[in-house]
Protein backbone atom coordinates (compact mmCIF):
# COMPACT_ATOMS: atom_id res chain seq x y z
CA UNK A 1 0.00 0.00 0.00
CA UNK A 2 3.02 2.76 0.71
CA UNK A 3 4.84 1.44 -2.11
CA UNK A 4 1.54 2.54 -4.63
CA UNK A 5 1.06 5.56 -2.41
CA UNK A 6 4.53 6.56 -3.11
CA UNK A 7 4.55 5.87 -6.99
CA UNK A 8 1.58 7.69 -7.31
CA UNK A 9 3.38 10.55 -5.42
CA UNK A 10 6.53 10.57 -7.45
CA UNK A 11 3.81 10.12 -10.61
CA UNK A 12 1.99 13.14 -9.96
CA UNK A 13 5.24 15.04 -9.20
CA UNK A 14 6.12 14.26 -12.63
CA UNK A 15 3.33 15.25 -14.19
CA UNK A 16 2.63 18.58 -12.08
CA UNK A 17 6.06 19.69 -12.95
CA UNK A 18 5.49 19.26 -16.30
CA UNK A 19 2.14 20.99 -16.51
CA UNK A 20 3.93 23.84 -14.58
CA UNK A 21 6.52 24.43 -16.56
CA UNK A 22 3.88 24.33 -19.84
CA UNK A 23 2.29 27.20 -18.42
CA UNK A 24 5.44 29.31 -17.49
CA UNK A 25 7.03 28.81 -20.83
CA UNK A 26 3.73 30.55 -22.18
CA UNK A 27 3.82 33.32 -19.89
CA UNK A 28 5.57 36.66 -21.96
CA UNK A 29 5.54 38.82 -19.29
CA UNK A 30 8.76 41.09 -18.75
CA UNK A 31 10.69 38.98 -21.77
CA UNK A 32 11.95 40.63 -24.30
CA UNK A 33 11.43 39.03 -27.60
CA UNK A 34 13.91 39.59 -30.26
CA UNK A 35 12.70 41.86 -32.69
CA UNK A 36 13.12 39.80 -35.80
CA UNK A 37 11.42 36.53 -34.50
CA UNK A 38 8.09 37.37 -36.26
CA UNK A 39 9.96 37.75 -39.76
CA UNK A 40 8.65 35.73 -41.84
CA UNK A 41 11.10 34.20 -44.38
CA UNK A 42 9.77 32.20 -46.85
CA UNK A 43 12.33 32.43 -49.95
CA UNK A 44 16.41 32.95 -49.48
CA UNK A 45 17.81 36.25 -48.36
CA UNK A 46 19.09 37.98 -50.79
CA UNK A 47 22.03 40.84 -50.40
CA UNK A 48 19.72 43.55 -50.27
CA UNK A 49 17.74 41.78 -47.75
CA UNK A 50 20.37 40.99 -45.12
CA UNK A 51 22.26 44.88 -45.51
CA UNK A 52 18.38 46.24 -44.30
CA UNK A 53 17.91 43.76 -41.88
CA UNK A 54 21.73 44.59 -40.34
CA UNK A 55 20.85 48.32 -40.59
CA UNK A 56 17.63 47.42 -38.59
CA UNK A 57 19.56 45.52 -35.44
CA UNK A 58 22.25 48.61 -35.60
CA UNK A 59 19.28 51.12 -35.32
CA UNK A 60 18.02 49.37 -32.23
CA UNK A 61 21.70 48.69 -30.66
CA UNK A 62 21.76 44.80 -31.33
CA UNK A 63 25.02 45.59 -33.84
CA UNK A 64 27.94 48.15 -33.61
């Protein structure tokens, strides 16, 4: 009877945690999110591309 108590226990633990951590890892509050991560990119980036994209990060302070 302890022995299922205590799987159970270290079962739900487990499981708890793992909801937790879910839930956290949703939670966007006081993270800063980098300010290209919602660029789409759906072909390959040309020259042009990647010197406005640079000159975008140095505007912000991401590049020297």
């Amino acid at each position: 009877m302890t022995l299922q108590f205590g799987i159970i226990e270290v079962l739900a633990k487990i499981t708890f945690y793992y909801l937790h951590d879910r839930a956290w890892h949703r939670v966007q509050w006081g993270t800063k999110r980098h300010p290209l991560a919602t660029l789409p990119i759906s072909r390959e980036i040309s020259d042009v591309d990647m010197e406005k994209i640079k000159n975008y990060l140095r505007d912000l302070g991401y590049l020297d």
